[in-house]
PDB file of N, CA and C in Angstrom:
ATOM      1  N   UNK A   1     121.901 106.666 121.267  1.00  0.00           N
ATOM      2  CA  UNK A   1     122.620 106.261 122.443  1.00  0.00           C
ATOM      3  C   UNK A   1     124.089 106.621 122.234  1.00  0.00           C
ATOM      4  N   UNK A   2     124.631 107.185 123.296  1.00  0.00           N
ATOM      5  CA  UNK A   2     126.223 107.661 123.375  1.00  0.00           C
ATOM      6  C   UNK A   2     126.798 106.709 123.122  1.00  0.00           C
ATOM      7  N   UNK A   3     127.903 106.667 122.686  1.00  0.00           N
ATOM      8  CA  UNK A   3     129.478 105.963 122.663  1.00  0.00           C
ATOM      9  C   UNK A   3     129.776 105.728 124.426  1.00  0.00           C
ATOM     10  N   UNK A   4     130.019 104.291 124.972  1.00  0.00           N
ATOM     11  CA  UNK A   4     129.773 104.254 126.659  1.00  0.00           C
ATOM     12  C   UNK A   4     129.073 104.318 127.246  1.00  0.00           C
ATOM     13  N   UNK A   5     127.888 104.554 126.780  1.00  0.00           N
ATOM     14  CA  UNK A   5     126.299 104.397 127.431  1.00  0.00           C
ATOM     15  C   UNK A   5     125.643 102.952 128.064  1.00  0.00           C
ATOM     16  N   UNK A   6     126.893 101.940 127.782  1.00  0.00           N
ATOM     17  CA  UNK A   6     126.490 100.218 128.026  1.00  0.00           C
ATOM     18  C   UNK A   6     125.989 100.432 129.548  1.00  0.00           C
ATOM     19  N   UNK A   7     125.966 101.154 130.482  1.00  0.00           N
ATOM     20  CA  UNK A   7     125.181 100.504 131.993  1.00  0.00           C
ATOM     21  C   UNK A   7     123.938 101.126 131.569  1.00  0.00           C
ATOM     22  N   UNK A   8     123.421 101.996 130.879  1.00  0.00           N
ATOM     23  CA  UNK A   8     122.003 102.326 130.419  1.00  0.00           C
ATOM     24  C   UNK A   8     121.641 101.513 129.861  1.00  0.00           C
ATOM     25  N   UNK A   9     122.315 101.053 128.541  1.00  0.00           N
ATOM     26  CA  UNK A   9     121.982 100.233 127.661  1.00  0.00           C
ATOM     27  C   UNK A   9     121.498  98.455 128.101  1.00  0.00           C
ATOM     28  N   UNK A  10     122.779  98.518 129.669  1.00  0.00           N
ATOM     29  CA  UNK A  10     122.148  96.932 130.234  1.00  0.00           C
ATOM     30  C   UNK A  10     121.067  97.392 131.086  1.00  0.00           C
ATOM     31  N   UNK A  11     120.972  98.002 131.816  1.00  0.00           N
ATOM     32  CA  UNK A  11     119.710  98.252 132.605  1.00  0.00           C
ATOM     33  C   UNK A  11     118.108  98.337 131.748  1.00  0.00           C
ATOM     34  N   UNK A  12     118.320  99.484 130.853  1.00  0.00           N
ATOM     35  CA  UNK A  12     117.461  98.445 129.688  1.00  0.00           C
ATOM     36  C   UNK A  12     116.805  97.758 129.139  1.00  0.00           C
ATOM     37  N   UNK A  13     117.884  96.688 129.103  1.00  0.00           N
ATOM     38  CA  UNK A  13     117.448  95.266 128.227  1.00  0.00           C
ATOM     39  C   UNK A  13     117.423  94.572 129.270  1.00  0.00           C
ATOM     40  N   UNK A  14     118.104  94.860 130.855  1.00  0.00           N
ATOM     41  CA  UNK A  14     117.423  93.963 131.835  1.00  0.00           C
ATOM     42  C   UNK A  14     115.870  94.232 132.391  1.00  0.00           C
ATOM     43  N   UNK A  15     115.507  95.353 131.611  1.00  0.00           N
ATOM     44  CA  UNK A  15     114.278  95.968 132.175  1.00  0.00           C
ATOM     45  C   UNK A  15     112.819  95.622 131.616  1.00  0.00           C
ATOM     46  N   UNK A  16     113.137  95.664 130.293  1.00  0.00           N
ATOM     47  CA  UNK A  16     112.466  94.825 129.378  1.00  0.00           C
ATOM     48  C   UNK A  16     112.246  93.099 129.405  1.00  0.00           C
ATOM     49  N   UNK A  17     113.387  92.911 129.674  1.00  0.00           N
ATOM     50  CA  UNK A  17     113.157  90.763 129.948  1.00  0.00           C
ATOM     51  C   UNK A  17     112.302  90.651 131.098  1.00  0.00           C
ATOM     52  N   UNK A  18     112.485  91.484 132.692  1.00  0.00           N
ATOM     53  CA  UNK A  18     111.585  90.796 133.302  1.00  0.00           C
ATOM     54  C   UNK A  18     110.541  91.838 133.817  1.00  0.00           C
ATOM     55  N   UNK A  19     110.394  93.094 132.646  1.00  0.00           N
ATOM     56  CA  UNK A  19     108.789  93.793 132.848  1.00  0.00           C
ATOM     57  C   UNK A  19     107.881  92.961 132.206  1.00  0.00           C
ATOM     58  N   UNK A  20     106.974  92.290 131.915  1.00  0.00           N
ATOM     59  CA  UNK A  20     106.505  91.949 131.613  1.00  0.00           C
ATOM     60  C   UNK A  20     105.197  93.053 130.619  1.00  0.00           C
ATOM     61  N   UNK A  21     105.088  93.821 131.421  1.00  0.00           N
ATOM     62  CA  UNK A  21     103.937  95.191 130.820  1.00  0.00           C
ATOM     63  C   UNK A  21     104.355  96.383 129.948  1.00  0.00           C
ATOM     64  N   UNK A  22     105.916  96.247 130.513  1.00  0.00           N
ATOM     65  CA  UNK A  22     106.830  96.783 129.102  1.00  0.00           C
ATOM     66  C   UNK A  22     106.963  96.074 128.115  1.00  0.00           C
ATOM     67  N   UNK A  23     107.572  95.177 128.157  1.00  0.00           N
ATOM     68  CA  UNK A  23     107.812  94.050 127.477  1.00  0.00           C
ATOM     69  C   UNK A  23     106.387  93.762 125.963  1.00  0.00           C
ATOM     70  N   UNK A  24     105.536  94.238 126.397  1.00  0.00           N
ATOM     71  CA  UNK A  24     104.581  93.802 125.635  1.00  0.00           C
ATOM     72  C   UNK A  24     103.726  95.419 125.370  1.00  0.00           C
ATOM     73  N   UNK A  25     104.408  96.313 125.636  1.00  0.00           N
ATOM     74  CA  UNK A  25     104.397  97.731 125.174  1.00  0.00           C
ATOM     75  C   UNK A  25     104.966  98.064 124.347  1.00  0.00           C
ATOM     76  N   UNK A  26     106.004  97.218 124.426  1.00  0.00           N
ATOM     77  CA  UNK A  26     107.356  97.687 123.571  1.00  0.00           C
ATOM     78  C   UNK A  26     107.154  97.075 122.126  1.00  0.00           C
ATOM     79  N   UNK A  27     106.281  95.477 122.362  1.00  0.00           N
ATOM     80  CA  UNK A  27     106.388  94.692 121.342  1.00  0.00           C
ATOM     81  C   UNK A  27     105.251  95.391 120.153  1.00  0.00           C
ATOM     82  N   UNK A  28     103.915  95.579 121.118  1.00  0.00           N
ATOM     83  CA  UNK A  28     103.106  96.090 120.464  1.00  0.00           C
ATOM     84  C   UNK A  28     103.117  97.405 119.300  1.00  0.00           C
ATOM     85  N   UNK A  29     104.028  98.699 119.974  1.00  0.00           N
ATOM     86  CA  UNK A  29     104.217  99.754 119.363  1.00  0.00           C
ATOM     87  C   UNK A  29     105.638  99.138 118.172  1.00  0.00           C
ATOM     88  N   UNK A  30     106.497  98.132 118.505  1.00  0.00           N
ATOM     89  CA  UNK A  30     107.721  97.389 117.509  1.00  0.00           C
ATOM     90  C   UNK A  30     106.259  96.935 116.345  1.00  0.00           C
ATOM     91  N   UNK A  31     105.493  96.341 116.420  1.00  0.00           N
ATOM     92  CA  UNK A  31     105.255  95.921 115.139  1.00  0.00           C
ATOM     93  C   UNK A  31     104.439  96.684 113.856  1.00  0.00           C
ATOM     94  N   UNK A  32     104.666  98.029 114.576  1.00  0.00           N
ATOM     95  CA  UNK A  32     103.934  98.808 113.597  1.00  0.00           C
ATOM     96  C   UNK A  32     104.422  99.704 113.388  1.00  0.00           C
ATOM     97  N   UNK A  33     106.230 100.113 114.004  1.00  0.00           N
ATOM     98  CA  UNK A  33     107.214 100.937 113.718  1.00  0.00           C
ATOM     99  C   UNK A  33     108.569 100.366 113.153  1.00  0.00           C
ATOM    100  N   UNK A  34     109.016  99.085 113.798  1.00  0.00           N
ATOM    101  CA  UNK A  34     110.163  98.967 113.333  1.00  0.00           C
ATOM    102  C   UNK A  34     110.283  97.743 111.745  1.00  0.00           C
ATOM    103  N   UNK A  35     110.590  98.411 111.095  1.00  0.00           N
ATOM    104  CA  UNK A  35     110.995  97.796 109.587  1.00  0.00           C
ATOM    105  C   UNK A  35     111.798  96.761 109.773  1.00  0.00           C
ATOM    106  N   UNK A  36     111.431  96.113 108.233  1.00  0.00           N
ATOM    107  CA  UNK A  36     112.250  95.014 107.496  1.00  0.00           C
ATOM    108  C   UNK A  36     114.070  95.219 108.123  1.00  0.00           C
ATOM    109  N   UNK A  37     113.888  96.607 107.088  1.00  0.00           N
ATOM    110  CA  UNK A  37     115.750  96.724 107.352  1.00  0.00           C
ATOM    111  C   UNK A  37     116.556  96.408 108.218  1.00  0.00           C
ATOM    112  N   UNK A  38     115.587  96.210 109.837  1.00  0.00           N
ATOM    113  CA  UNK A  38     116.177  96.763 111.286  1.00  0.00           C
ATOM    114  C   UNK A  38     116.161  95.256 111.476  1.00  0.00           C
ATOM    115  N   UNK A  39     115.410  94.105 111.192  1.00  0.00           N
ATOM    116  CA  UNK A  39     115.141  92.932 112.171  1.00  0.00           C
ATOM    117  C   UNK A  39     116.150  91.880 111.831  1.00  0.00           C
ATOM    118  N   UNK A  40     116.295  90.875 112.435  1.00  0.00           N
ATOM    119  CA  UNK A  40     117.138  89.639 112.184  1.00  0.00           C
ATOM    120  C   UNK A  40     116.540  88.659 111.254  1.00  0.00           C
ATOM    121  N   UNK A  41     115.898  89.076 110.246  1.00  0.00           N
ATOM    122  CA  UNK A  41     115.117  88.416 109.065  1.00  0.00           C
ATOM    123  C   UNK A  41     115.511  88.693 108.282  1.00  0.00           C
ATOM    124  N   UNK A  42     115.039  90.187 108.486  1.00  0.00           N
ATOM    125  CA  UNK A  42     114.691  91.192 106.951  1.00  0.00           C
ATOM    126  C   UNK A  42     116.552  91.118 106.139  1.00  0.00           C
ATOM    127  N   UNK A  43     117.245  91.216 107.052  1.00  0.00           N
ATOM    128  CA  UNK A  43     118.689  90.805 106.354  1.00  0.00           C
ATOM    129  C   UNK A  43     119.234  89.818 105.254  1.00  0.00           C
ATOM    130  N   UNK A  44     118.824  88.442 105.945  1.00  0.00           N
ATOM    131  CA  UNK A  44     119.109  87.739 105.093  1.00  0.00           C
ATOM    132  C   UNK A  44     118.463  87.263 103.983  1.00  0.00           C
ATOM    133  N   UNK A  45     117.176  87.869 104.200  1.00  0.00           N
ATOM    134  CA  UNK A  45     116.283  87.512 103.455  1.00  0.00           C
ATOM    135  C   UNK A  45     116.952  88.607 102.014  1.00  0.00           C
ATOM    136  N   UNK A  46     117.405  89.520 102.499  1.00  0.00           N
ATOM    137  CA  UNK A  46     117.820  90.647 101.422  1.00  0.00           C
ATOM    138  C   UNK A  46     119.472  89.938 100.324  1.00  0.00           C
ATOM    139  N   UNK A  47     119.919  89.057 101.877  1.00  0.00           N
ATOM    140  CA  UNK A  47     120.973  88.727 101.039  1.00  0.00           C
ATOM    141  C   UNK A  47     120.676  87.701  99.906  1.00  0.00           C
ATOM    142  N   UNK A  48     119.806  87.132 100.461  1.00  0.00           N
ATOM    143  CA  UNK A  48     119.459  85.781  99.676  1.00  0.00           C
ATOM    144  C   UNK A  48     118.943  85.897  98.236  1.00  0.00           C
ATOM    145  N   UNK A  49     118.028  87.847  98.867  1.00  0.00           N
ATOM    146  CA  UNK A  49     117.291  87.959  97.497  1.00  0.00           C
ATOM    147  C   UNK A  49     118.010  88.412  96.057  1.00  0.00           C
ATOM    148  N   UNK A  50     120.193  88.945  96.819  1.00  0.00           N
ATOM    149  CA  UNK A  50     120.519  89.580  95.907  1.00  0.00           C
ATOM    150  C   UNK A  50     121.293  88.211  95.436  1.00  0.00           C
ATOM    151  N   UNK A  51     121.923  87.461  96.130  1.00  0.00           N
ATOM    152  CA  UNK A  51     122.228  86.284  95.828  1.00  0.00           C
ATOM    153  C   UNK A  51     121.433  85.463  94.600  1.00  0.00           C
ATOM    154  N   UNK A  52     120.016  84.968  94.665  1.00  0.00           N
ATOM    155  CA  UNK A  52     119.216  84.503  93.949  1.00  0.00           C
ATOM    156  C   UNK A  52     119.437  85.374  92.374  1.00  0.00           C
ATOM    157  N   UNK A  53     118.941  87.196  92.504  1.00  0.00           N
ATOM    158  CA  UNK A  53     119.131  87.470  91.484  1.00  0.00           C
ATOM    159  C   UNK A  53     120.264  87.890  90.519  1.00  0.00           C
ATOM    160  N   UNK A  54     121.257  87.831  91.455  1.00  0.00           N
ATOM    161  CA  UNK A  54     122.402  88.064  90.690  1.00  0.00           C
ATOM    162  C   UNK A  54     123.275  86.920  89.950  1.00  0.00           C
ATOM    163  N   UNK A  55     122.873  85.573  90.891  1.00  0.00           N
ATOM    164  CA  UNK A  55     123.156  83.693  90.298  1.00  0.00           C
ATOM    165  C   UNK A  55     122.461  83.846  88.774  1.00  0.00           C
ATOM    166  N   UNK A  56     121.347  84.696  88.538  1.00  0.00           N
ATOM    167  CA  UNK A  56     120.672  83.815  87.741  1.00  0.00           C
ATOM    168  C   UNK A  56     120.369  84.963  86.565  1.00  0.00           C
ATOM    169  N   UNK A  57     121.832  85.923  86.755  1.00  0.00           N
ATOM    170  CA  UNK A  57     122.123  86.873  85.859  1.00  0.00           C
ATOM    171  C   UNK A  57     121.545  88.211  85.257  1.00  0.00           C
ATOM    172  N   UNK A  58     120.711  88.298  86.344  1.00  0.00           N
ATOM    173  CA  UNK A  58     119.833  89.568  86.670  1.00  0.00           C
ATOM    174  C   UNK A  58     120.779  90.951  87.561  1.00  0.00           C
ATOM    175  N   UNK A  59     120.118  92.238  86.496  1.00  0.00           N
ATOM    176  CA  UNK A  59     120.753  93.495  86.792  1.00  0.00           C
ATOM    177  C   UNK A  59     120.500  93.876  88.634  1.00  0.00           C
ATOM    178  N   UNK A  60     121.409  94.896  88.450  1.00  0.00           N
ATOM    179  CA  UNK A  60     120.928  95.407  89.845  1.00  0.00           C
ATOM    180  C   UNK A  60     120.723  96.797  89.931  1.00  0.00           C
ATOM    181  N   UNK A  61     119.893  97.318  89.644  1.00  0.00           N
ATOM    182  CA  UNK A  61     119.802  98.655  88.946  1.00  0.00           C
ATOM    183  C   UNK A  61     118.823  99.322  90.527  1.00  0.00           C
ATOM    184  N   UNK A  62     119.065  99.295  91.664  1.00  0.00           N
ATOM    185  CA  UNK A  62     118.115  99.857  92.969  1.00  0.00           C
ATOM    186  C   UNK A  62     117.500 101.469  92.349  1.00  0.00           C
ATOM    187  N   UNK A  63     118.178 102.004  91.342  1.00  0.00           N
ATOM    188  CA  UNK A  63     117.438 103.760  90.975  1.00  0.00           C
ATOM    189  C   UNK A  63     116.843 104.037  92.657  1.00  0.00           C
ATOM    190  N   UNK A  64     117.916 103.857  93.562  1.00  0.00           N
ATOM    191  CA  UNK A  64     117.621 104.892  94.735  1.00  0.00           C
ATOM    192  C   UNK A  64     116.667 104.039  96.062  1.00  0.00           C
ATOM    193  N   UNK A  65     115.969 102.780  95.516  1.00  0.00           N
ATOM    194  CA  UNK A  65     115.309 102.243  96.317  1.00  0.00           C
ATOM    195  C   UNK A  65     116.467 101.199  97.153  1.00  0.00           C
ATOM    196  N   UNK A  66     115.700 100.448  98.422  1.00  0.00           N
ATOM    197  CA  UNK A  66     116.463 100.233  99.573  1.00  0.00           C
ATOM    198  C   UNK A  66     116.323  98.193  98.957  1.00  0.00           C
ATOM    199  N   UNK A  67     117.487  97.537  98.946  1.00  0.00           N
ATOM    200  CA  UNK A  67     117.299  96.885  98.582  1.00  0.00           C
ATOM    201  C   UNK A  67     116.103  95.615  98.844  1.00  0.00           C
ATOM    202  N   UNK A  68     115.808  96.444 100.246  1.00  0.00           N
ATOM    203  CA  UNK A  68     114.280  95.585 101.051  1.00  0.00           C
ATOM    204  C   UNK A  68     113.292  96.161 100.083  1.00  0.00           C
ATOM    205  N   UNK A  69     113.272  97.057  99.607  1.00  0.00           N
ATOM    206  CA  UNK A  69     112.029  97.837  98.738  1.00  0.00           C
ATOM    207  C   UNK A  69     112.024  96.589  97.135  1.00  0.00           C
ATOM    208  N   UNK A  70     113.099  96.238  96.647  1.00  0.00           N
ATOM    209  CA  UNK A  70     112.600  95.511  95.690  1.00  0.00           C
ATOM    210  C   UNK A  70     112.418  94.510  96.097  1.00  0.00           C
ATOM    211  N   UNK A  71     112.879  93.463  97.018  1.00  0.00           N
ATOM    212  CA  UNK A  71     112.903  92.267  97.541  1.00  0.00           C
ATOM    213  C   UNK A  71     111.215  92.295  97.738  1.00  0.00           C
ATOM    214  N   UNK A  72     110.679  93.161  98.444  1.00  0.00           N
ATOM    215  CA  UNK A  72     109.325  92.754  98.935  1.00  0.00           C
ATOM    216  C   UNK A  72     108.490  93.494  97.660  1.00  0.00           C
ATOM    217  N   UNK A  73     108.597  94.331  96.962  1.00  0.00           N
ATOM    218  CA  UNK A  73     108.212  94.526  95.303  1.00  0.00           C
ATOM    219  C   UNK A  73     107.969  92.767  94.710  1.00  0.00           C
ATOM    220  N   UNK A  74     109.023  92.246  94.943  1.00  0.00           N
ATOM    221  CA  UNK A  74     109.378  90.760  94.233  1.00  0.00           C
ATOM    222  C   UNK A  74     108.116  90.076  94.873  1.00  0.00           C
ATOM    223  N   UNK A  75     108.232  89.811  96.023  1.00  0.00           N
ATOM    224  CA  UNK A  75     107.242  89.207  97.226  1.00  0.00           C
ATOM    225  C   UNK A  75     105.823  89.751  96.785  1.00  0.00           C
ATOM    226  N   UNK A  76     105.591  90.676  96.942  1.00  0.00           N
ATOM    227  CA  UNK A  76     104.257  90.940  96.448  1.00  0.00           C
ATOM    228  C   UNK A  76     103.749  90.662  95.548  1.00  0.00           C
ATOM    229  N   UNK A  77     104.724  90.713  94.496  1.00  0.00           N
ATOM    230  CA  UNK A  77     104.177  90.034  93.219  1.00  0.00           C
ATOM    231  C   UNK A  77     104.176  88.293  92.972  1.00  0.00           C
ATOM    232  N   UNK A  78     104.886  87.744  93.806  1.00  0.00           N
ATOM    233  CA  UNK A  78     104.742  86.460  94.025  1.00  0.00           C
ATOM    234  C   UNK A  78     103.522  85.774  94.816  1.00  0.00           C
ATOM    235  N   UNK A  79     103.194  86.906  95.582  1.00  0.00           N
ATOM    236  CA  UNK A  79     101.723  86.661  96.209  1.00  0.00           C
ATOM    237  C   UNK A  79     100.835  86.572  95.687  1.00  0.00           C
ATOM    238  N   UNK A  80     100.979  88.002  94.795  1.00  0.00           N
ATOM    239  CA  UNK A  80      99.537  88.188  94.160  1.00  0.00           C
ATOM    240  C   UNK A  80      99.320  86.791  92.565  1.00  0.00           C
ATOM    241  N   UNK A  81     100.402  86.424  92.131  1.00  0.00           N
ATOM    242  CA  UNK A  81     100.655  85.576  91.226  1.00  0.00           C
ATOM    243  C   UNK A  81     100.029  84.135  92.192  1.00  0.00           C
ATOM    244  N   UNK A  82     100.801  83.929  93.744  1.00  0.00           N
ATOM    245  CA  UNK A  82      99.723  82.181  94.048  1.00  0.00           C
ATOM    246  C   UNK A  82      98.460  82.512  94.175  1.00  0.00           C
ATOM    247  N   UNK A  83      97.902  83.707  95.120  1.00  0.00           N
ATOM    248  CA  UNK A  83      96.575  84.003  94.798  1.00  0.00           C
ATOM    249  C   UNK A  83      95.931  83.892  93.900  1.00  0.00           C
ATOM    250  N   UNK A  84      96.114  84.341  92.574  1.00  0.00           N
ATOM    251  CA  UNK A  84      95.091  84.242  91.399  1.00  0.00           C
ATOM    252  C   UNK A  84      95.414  82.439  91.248  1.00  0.00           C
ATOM    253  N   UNK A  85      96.293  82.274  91.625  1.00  0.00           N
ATOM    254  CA  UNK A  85      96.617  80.533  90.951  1.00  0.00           C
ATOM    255  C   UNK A  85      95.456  79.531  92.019  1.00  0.00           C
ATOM    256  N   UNK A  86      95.067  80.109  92.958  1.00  0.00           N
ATOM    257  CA  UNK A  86      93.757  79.417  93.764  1.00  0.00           C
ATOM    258  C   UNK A  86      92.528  79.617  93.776  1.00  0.00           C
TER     259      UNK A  86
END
């Protein structure tokens, strides 16, 4: 989207709130394209995760990965660790 593009940009997001058949086009094809990195979660969850490991004196060595890539590395392995624990 251009630099000044805001009457596209509101038409839009007014287009989406009361389509209803967009609205749920949009959501459907969002949950199987748009990433961690992009959402109002995946953020803080990243801050929290560098926060946590850096309090408790742990490196930060990313070798190129996105800091959502180790955070949910971490997560997975915390999963698979309560799983076997049930």
């Amino acid at each position: 989207m251009a630099v000044g593009s805001w009457p596209m940009l509101g038409t839009s997001l007014y287009d989406l709130w009361i389509d209803k058949a967009l609205y749920d086009d949009m959501s459907r094809v969002a949950i199987h394209s748009v990433s961690d990195e992009v959402n109002t979660v995946g953020k803080p969850l990243s801050c929290f995760y560098l926060a946590s490991r850096l309090s408790k004196g742990g490196d930060l060595a990313p070798n190129g990965r996105l800091i959502n890539d180790m955070r949910n590395t971490l997560d997975s392995h915390i999963n698979r660790r309560r799983t076997s624990c049930l």
